[in-house]
PDB file of N, CA and C in Angstrom:
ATOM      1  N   UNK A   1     -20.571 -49.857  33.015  1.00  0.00           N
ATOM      2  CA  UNK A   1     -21.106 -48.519  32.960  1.00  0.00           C
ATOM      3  C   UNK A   1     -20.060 -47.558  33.523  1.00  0.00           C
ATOM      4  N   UNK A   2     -19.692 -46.690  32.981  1.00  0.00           N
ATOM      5  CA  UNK A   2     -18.248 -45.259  33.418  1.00  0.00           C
ATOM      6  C   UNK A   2     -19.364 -44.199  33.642  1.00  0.00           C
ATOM      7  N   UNK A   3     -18.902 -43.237  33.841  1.00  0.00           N
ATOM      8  CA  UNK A   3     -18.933 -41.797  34.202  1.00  0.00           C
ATOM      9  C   UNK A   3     -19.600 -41.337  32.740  1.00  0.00           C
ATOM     10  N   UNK A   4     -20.432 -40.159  33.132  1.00  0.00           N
ATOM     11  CA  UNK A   4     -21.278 -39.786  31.806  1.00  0.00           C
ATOM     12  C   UNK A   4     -20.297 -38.529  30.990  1.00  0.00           C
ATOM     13  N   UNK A   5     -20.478 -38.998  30.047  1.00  0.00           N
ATOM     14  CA  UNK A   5     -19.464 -37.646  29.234  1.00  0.00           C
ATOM     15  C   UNK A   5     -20.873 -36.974  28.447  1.00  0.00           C
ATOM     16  N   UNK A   6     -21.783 -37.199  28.160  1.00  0.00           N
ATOM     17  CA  UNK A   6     -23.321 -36.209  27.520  1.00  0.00           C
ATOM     18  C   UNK A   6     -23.959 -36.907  27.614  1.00  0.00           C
ATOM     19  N   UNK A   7     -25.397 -35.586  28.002  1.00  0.00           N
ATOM     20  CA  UNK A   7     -26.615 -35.866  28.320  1.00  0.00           C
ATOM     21  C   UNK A   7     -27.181 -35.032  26.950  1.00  0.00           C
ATOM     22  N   UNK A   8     -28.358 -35.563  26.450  1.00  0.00           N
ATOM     23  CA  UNK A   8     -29.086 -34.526  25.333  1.00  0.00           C
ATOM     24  C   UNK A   8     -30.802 -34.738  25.932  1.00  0.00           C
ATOM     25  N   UNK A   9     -31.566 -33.808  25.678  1.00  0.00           N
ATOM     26  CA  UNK A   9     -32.435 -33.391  26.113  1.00  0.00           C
ATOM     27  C   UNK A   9     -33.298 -32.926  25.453  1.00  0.00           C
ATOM     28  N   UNK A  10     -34.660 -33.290  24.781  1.00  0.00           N
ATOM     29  CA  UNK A  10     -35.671 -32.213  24.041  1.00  0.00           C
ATOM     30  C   UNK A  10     -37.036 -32.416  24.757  1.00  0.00           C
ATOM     31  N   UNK A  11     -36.884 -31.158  25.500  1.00  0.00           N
ATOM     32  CA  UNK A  11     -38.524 -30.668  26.256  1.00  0.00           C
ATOM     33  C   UNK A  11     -39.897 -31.154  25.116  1.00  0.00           C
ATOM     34  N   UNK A  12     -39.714 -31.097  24.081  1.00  0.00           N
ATOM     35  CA  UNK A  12     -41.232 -30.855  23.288  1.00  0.00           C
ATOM     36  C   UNK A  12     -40.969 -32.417  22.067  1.00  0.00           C
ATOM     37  N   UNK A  13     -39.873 -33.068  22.587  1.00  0.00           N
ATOM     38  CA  UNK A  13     -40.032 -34.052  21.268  1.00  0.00           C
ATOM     39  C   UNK A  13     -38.690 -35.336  21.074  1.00  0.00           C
ATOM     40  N   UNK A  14     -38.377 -35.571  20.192  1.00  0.00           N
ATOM     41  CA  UNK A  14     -37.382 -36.383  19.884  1.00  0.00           C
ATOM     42  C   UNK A  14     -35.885 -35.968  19.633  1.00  0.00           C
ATOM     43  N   UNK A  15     -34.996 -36.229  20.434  1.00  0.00           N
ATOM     44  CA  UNK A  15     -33.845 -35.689  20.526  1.00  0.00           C
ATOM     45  C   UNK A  15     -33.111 -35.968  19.218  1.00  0.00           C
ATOM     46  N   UNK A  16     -32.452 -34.559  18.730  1.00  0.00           N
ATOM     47  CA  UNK A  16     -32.448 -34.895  17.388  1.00  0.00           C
ATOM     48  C   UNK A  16     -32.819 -34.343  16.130  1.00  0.00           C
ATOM     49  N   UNK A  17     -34.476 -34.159  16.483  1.00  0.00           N
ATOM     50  CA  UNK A  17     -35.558 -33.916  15.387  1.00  0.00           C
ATOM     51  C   UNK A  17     -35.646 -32.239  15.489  1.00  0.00           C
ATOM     52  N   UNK A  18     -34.397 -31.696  15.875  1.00  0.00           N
ATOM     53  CA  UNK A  18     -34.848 -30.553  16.039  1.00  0.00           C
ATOM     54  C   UNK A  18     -35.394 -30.034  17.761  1.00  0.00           C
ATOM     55  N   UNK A  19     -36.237 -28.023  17.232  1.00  0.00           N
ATOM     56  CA  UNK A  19     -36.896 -28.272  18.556  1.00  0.00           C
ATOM     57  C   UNK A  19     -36.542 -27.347  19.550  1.00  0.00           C
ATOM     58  N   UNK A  20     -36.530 -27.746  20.779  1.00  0.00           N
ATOM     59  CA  UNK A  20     -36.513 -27.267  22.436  1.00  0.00           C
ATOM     60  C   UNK A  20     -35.253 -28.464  23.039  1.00  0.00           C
ATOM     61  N   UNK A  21     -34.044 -28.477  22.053  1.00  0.00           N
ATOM     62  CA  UNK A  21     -33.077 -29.252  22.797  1.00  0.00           C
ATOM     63  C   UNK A  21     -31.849 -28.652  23.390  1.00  0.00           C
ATOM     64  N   UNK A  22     -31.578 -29.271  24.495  1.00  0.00           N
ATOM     65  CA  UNK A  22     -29.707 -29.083  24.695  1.00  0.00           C
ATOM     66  C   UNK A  22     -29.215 -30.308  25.001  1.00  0.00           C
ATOM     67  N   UNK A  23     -27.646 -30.235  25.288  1.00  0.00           N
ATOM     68  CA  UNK A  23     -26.770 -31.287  25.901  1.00  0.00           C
ATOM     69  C   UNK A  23     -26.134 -30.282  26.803  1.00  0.00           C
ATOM     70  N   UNK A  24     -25.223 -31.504  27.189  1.00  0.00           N
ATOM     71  CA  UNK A  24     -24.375 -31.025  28.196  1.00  0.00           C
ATOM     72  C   UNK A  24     -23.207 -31.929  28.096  1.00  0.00           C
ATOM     73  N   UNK A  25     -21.474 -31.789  28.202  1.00  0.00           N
ATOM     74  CA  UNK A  25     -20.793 -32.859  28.009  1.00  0.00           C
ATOM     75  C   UNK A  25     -19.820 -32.673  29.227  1.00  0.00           C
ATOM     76  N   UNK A  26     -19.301 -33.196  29.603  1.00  0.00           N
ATOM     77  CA  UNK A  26     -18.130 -33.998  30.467  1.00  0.00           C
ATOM     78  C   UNK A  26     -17.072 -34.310  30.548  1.00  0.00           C
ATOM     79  N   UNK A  27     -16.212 -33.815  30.776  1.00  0.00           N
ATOM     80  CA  UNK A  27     -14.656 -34.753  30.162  1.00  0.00           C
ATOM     81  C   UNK A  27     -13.976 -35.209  31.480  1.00  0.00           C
ATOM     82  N   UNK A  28     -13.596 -36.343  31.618  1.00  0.00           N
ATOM     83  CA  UNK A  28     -13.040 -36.967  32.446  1.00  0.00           C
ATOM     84  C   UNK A  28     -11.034 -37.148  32.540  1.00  0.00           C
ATOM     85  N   UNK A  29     -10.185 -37.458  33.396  1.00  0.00           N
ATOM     86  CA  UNK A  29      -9.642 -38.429  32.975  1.00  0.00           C
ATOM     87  C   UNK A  29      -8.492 -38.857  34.471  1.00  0.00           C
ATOM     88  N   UNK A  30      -8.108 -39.935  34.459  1.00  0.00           N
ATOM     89  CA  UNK A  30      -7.380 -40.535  35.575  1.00  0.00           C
ATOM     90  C   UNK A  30      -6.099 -39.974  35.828  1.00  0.00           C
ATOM     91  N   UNK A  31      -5.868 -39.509  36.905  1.00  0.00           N
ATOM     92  CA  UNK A  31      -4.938 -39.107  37.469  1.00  0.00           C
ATOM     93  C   UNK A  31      -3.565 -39.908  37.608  1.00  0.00           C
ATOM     94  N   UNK A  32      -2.514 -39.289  37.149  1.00  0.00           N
ATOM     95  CA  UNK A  32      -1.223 -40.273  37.017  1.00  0.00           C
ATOM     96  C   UNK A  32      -0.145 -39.979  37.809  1.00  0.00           C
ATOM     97  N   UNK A  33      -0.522 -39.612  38.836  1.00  0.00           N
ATOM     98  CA  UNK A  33       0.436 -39.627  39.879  1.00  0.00           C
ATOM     99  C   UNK A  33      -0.116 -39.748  41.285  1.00  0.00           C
ATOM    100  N   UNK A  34      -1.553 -39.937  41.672  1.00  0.00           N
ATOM    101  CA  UNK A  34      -1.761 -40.145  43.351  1.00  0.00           C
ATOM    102  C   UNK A  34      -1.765 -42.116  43.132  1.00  0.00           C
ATOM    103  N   UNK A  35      -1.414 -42.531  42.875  1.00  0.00           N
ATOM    104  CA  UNK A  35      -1.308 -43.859  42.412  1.00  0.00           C
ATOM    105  C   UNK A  35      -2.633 -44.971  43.306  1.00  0.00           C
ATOM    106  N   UNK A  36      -4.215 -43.679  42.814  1.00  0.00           N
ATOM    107  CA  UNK A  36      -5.806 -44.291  43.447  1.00  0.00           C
ATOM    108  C   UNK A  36      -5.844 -44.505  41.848  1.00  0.00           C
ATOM    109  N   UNK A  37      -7.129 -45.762  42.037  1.00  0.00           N
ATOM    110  CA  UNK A  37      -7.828 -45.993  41.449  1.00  0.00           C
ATOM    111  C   UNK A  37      -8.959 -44.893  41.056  1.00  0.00           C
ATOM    112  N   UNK A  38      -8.993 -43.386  40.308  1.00  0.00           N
ATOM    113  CA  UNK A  38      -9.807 -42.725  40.746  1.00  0.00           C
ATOM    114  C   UNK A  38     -10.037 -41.921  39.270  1.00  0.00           C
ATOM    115  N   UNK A  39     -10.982 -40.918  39.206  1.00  0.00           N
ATOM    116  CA  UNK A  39     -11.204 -40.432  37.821  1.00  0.00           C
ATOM    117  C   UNK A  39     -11.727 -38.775  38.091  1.00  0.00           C
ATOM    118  N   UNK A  40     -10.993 -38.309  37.462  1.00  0.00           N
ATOM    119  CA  UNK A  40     -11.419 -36.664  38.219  1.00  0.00           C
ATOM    120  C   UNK A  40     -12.237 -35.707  36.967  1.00  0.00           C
ATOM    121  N   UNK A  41     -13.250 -35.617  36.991  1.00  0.00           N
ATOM    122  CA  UNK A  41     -13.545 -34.401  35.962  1.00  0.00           C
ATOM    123  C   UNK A  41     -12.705 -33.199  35.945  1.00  0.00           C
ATOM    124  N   UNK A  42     -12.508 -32.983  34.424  1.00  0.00           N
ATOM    125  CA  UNK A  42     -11.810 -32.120  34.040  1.00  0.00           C
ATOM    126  C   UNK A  42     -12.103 -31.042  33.708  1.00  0.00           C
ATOM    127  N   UNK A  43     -13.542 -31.441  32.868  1.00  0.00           N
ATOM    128  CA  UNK A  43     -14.084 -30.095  32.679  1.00  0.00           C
ATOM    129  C   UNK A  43     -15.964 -30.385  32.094  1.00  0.00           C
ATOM    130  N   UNK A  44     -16.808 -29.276  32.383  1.00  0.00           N
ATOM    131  CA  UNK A  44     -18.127 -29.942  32.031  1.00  0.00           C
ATOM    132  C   UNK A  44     -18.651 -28.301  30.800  1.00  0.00           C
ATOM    133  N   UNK A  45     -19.067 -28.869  30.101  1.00  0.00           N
ATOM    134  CA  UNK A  45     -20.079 -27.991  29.223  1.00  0.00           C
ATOM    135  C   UNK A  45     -21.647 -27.954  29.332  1.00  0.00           C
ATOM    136  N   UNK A  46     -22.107 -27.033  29.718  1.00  0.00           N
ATOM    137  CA  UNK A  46     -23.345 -26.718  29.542  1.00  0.00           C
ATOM    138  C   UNK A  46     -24.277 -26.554  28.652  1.00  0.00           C
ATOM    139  N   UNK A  47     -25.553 -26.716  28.478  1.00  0.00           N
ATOM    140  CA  UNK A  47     -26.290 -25.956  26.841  1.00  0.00           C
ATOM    141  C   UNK A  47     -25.653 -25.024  26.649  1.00  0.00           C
ATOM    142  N   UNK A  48     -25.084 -23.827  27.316  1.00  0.00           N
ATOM    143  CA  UNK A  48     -24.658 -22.774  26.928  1.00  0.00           C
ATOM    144  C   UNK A  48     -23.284 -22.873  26.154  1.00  0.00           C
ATOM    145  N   UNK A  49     -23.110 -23.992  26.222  1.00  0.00           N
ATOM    146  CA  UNK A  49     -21.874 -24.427  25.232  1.00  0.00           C
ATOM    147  C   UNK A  49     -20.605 -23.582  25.453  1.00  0.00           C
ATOM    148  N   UNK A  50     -20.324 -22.880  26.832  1.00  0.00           N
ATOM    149  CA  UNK A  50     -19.022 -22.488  27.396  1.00  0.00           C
ATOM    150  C   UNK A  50     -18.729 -23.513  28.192  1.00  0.00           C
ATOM    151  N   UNK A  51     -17.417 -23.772  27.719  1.00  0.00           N
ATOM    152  CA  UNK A  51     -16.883 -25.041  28.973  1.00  0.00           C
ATOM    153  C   UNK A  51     -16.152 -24.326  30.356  1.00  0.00           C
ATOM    154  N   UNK A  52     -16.009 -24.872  31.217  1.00  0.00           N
ATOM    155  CA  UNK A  52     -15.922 -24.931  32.395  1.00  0.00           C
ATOM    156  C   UNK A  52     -14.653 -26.081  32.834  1.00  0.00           C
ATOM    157  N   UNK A  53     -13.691 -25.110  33.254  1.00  0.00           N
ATOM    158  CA  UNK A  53     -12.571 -26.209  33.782  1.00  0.00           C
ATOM    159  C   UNK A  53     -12.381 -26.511  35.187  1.00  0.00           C
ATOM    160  N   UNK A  54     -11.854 -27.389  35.584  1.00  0.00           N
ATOM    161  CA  UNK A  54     -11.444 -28.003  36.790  1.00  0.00           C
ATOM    162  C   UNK A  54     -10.060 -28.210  37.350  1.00  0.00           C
ATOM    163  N   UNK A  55      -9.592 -27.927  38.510  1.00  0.00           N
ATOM    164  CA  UNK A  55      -8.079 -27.820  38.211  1.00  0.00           C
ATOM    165  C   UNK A  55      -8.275 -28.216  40.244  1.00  0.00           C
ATOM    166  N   UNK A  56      -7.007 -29.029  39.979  1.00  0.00           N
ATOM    167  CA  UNK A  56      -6.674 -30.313  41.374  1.00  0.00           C
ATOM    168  C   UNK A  56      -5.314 -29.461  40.988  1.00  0.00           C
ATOM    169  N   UNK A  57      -4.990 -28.744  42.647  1.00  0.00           N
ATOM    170  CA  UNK A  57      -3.709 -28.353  43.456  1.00  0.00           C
ATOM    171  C   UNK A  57      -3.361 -29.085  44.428  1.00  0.00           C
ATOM    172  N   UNK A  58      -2.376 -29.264  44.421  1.00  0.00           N
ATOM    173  CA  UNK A  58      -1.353 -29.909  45.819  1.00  0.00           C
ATOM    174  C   UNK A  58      -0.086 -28.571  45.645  1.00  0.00           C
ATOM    175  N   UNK A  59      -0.192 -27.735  46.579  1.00  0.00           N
ATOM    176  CA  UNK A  59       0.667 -26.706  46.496  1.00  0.00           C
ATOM    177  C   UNK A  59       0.517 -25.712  47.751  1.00  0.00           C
ATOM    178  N   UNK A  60       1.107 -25.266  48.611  1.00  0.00           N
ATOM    179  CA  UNK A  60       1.241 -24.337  49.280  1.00  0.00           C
ATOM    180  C   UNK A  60       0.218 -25.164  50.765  1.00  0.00           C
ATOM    181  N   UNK A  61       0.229 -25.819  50.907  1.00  0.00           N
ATOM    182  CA  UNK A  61      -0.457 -26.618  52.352  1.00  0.00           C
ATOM    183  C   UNK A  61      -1.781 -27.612  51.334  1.00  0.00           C
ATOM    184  N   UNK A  62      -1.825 -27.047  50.453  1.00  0.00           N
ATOM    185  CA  UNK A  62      -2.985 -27.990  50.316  1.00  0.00           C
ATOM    186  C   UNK A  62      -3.139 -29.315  49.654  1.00  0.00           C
ATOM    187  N   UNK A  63      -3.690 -30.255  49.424  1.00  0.00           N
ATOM    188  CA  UNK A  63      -3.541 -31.688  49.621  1.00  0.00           C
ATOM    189  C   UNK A  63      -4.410 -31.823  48.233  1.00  0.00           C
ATOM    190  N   UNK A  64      -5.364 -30.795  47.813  1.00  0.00           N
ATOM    191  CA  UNK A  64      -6.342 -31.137  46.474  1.00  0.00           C
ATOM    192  C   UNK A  64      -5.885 -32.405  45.408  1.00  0.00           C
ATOM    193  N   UNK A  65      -4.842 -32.215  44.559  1.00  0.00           N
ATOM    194  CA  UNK A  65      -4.508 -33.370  43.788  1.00  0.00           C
ATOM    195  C   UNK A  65      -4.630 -34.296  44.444  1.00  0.00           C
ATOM    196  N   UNK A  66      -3.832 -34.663  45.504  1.00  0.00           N
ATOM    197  CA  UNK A  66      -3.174 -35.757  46.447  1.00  0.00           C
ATOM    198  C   UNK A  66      -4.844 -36.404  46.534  1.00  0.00           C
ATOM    199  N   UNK A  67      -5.939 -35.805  46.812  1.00  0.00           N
ATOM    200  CA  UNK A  67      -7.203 -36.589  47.289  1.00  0.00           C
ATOM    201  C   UNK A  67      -8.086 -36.474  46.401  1.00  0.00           C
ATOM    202  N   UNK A  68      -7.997 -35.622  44.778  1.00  0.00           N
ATOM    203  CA  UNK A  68      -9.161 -35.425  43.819  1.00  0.00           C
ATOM    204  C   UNK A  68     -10.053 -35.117  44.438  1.00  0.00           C
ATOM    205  N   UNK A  69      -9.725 -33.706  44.955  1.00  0.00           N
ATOM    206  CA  UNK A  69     -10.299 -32.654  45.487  1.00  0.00           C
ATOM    207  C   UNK A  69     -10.738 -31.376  44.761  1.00  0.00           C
ATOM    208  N   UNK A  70     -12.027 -31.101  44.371  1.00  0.00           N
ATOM    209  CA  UNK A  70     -11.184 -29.602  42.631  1.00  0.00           C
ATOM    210  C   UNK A  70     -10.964 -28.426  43.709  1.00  0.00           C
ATOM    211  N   UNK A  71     -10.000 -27.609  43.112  1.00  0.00           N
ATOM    212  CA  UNK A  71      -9.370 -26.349  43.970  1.00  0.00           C
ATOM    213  C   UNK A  71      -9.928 -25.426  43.236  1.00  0.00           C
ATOM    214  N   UNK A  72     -10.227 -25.052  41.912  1.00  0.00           N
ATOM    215  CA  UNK A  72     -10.594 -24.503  41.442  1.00  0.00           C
ATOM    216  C   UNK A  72     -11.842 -24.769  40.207  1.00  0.00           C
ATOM    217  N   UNK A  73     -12.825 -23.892  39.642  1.00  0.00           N
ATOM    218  CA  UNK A  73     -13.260 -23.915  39.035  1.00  0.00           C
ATOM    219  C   UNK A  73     -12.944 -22.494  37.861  1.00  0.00           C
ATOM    220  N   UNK A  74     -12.580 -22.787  36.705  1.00  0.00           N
ATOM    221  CA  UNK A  74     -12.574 -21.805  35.560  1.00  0.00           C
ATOM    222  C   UNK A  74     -13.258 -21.261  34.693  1.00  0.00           C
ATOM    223  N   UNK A  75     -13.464 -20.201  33.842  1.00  0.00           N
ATOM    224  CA  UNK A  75     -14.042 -19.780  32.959  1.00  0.00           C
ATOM    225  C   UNK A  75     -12.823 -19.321  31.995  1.00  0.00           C
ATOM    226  N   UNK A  76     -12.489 -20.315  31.280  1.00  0.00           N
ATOM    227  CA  UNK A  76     -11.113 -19.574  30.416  1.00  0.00           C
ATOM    228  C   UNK A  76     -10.080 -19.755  31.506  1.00  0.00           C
ATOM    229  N   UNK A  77      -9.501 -18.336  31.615  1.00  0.00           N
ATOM    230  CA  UNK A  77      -8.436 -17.559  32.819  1.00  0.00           C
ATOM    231  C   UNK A  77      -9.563 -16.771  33.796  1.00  0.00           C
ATOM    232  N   UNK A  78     -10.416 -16.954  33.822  1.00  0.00           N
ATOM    233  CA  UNK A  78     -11.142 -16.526  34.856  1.00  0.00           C
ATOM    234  C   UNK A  78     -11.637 -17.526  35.930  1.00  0.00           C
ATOM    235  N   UNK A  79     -11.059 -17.212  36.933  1.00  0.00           N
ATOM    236  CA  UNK A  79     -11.253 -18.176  38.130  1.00  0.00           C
ATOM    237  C   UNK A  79     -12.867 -17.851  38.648  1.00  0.00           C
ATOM    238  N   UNK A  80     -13.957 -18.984  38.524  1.00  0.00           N
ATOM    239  CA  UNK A  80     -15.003 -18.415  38.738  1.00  0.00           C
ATOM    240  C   UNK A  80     -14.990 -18.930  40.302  1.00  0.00           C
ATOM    241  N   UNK A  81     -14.764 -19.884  40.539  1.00  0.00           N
ATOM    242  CA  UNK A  81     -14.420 -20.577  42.297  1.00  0.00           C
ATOM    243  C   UNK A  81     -13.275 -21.340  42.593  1.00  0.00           C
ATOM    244  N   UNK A  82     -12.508 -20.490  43.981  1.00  0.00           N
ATOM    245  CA  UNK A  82     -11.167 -21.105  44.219  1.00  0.00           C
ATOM    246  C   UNK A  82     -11.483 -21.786  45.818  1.00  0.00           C
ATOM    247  N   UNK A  83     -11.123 -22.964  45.932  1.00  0.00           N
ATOM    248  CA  UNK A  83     -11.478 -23.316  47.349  1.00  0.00           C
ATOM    249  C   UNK A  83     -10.262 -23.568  48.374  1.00  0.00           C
ATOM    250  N   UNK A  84      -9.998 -22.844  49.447  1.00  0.00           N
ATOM    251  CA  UNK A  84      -8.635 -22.959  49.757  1.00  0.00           C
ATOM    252  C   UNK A  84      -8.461 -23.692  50.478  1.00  0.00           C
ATOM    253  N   UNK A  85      -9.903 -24.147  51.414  1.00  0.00           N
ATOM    254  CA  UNK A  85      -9.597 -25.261  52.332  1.00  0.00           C
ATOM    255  C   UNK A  85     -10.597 -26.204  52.863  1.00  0.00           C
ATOM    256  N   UNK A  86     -11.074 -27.194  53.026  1.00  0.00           N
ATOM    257  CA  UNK A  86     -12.179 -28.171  52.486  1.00  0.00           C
ATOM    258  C   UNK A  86     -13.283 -26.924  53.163  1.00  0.00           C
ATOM    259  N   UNK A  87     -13.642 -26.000  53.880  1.00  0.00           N
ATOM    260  CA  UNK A  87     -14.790 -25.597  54.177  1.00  0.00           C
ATOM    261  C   UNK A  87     -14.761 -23.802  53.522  1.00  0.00           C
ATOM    262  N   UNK A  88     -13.665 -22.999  53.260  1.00  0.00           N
ATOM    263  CA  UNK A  88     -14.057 -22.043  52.790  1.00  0.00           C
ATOM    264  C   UNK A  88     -14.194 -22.009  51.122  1.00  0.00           C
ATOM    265  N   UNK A  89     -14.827 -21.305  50.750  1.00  0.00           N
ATOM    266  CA  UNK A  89     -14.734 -20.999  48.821  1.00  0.00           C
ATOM    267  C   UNK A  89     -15.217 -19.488  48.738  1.00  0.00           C
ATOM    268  N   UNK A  90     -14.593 -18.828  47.790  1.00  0.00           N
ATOM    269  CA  UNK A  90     -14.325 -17.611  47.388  1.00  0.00           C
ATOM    270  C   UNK A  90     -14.329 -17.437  46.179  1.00  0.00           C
ATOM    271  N   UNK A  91     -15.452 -16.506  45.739  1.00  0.00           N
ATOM    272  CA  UNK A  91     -15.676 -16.390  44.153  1.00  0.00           C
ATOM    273  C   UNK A  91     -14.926 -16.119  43.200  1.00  0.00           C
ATOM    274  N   UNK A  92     -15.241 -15.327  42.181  1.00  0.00           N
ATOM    275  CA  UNK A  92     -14.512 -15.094  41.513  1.00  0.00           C
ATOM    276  C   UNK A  92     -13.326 -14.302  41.657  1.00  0.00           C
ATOM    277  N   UNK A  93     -11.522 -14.686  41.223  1.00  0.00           N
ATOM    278  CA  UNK A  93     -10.421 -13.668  41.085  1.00  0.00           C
ATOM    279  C   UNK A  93     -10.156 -13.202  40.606  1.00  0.00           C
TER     280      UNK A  93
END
């Protein structure tokens, strides 16, 4: 069993058949340079079917890649959450 890449969903019936449905998908993939056994999401889609990226820094003091840590969260080029240090986060830039 791995990591889920989609979920599908129908409130009123058979997924599929039409209806009151969404998904949601996932993209994964292993990191090729902290040399862990480890798997970092890359990016997730919502029903709303805008994806959402993920982005691991090791740059300027911070260690994010190095531990598959996400530093950021995206919308496109829009930074919707940047985290600079395991306890602060700061919305959108």
């Amino acid at each position: 069993m791995g990591n889920h890449t989609k979920f599908e969903q129908d409130r009123n019936g058979t997924v599929g058949g039409g209806g009151d449905q969404y998904s949601a998908q996932w993209a994964w993939t292993k990191p090729s340079n902290n040399g862990r056994n480890t798997l970092r999401q890359t990016s997730m889609t919502p029903p709303s079917g805008k994806a959402y990226s993920y982005n691991y820094r090791s740059a300027a003091g911070l260690l994010d890649s190095d531990a598959s840590r996400v530093t950021q969260i995206k919308d496109g080029e829009t930074s919707l959450v940047t985290c600079t240090s395991a306890s602060t986060t700061h919305g959108p830039s």
